[in-house]
C-alpha atoms as a PDB file:
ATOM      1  CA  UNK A   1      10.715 -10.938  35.099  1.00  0.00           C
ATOM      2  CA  UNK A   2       7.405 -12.468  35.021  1.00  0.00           C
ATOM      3  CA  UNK A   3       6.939 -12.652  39.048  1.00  0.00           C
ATOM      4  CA  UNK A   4       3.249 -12.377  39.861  1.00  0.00           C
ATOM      5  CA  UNK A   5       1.259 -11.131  43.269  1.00  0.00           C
ATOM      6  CA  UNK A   6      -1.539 -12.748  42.659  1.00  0.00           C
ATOM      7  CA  UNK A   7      -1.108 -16.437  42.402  1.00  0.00           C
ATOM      8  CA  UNK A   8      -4.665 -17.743  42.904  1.00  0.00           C
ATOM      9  CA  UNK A   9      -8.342 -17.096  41.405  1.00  0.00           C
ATOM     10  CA  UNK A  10      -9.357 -15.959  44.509  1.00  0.00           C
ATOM     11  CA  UNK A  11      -6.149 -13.175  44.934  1.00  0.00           C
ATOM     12  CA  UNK A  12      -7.479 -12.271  41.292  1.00  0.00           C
ATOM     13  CA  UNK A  13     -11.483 -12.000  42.092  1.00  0.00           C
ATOM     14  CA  UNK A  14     -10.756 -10.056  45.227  1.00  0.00           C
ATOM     15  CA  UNK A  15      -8.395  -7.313  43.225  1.00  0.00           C
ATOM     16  CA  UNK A  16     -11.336  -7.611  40.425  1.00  0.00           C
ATOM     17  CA  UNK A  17     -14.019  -6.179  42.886  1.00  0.00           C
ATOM     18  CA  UNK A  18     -11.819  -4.167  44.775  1.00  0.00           C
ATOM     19  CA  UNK A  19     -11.159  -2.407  41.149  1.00  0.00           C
ATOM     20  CA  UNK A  20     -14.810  -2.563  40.599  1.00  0.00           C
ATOM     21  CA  UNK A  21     -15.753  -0.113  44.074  1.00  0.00           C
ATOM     22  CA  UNK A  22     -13.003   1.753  43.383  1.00  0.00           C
ATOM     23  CA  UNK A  23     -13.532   2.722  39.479  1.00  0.00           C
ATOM     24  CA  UNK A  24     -17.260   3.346  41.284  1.00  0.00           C
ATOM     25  CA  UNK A  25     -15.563   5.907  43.788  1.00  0.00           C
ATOM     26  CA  UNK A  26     -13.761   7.810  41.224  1.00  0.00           C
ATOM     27  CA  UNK A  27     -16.218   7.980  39.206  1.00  0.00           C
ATOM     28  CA  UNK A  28     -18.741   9.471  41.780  1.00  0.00           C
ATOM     29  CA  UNK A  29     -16.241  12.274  42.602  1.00  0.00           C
ATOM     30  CA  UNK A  30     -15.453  12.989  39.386  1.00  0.00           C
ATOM     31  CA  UNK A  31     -17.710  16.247  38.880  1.00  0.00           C
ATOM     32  CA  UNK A  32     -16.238  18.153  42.431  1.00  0.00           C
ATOM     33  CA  UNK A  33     -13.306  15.933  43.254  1.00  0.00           C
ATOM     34  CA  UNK A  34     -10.627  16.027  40.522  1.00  0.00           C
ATOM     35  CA  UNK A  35      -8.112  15.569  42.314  1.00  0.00           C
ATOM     36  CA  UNK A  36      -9.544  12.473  44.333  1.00  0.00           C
ATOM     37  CA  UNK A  37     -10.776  11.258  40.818  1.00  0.00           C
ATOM     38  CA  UNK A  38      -8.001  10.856  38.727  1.00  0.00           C
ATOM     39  CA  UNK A  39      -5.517   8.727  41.154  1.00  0.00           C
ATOM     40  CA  UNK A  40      -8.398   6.361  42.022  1.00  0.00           C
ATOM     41  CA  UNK A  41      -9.388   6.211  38.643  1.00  0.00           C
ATOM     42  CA  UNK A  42      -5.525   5.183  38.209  1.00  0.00           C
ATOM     43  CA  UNK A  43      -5.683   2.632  41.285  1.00  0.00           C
ATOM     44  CA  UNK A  44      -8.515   0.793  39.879  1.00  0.00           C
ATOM     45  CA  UNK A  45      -7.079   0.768  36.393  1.00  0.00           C
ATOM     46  CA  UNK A  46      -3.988  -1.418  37.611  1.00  0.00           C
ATOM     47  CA  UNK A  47      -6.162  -3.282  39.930  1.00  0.00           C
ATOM     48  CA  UNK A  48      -7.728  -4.285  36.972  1.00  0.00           C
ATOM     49  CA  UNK A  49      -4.963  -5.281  35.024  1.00  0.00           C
ATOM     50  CA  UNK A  50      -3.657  -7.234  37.938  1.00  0.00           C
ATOM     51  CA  UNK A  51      -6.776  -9.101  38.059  1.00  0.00           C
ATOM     52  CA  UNK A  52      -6.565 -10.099  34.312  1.00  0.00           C
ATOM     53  CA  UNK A  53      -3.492 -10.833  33.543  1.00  0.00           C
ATOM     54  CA  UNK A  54      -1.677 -11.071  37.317  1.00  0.00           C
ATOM     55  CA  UNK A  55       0.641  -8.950  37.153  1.00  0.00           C
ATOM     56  CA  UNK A  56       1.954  -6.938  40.011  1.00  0.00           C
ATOM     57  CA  UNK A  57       1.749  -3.094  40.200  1.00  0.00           C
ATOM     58  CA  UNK A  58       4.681  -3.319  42.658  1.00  0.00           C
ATOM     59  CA  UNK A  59       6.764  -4.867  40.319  1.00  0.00           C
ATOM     60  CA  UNK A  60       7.547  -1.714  38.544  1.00  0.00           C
ATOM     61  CA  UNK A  61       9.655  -0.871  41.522  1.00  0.00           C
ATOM     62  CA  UNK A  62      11.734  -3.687  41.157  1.00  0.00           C
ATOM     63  CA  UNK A  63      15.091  -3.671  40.199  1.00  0.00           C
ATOM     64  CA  UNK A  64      17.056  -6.767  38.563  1.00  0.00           C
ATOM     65  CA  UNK A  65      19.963  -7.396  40.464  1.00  0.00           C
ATOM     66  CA  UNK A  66      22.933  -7.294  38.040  1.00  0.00           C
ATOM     67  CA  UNK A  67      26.120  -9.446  38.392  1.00  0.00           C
ATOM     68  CA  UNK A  68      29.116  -7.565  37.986  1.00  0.00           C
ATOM     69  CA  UNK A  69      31.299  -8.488  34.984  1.00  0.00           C
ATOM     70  CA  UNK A  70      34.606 -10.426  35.780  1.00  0.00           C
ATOM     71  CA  UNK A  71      37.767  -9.473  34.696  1.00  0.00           C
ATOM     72  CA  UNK A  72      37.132 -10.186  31.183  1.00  0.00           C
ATOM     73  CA  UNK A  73      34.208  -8.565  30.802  1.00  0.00           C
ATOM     74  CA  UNK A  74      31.447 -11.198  30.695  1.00  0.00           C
ATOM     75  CA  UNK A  75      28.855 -11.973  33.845  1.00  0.00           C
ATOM     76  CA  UNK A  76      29.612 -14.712  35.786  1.00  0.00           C
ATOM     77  CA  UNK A  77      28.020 -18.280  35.686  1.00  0.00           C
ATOM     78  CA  UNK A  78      25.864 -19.039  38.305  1.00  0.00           C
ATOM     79  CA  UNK A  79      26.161 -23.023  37.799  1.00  0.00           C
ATOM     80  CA  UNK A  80      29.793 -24.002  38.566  1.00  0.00           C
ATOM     81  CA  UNK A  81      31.370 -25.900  35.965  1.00  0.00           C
ATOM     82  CA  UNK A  82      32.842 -29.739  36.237  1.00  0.00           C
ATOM     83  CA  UNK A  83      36.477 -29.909  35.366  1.00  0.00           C
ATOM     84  CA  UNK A  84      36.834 -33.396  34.145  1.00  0.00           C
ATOM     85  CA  UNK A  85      36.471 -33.862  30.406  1.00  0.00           C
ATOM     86  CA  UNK A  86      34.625 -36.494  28.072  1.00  0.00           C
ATOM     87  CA  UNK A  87      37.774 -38.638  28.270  1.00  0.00           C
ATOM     88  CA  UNK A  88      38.284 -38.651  31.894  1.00  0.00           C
ATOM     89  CA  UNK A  89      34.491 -39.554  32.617  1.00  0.00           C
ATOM     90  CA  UNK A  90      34.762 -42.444  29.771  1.00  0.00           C
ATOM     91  CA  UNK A  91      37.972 -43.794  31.762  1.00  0.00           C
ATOM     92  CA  UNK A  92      36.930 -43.735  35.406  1.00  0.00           C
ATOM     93  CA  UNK A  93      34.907 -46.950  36.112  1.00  0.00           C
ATOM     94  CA  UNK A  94      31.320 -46.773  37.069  1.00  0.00           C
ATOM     95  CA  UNK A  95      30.772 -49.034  40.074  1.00  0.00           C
ATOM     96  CA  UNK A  96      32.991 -50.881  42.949  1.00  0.00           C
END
């Protein structure tokens, strides 16, 4: 699943600075502020990685939606399938 949030170089410098203040932040509380630290220090670490490589924090929350097996056991095909063979296509003329 390769779907990305951030489709443009601008989407990507935005999250890139955005990262930038808030690695700053966490870093400034990081002496009295532990707990204000660590999850902004976490923020700006997949800010960062979205900005890079663009992909998605949110898209660790989503699911692949699964298509149930058929009676046999195998998923169904999502492209129907034509029911006229080789032989019938050769046979059936081609203009009017």
């Amino acid at each position: 699943m390769t779907n990305t949030c951030a489709t443009s170089r601008s989407d990507r410098v935005i999250r890139a600075i955005a990262s930038i203040f808030l690695a700053g932040f966490a870093l400034s509380a990081m002496g009295d502020n532990l707990w204000c630290a660590i999850p902004a220090g976490i923020c700006a670490s997949f800010l960062m990685i979205g900005a890079i490589t663009g992909w998605c924090p949110t898209d660790l929350f989503k699911r692949d939606v699964a298509v149930a097996p058929n009676a046999f056991g195998f998923p169904e095909a999502k492209d129907s399938l034509s029911k006229t063979t080789n032989q019938q296509r050769e046979q059936t003329p081609t203009g009017a």
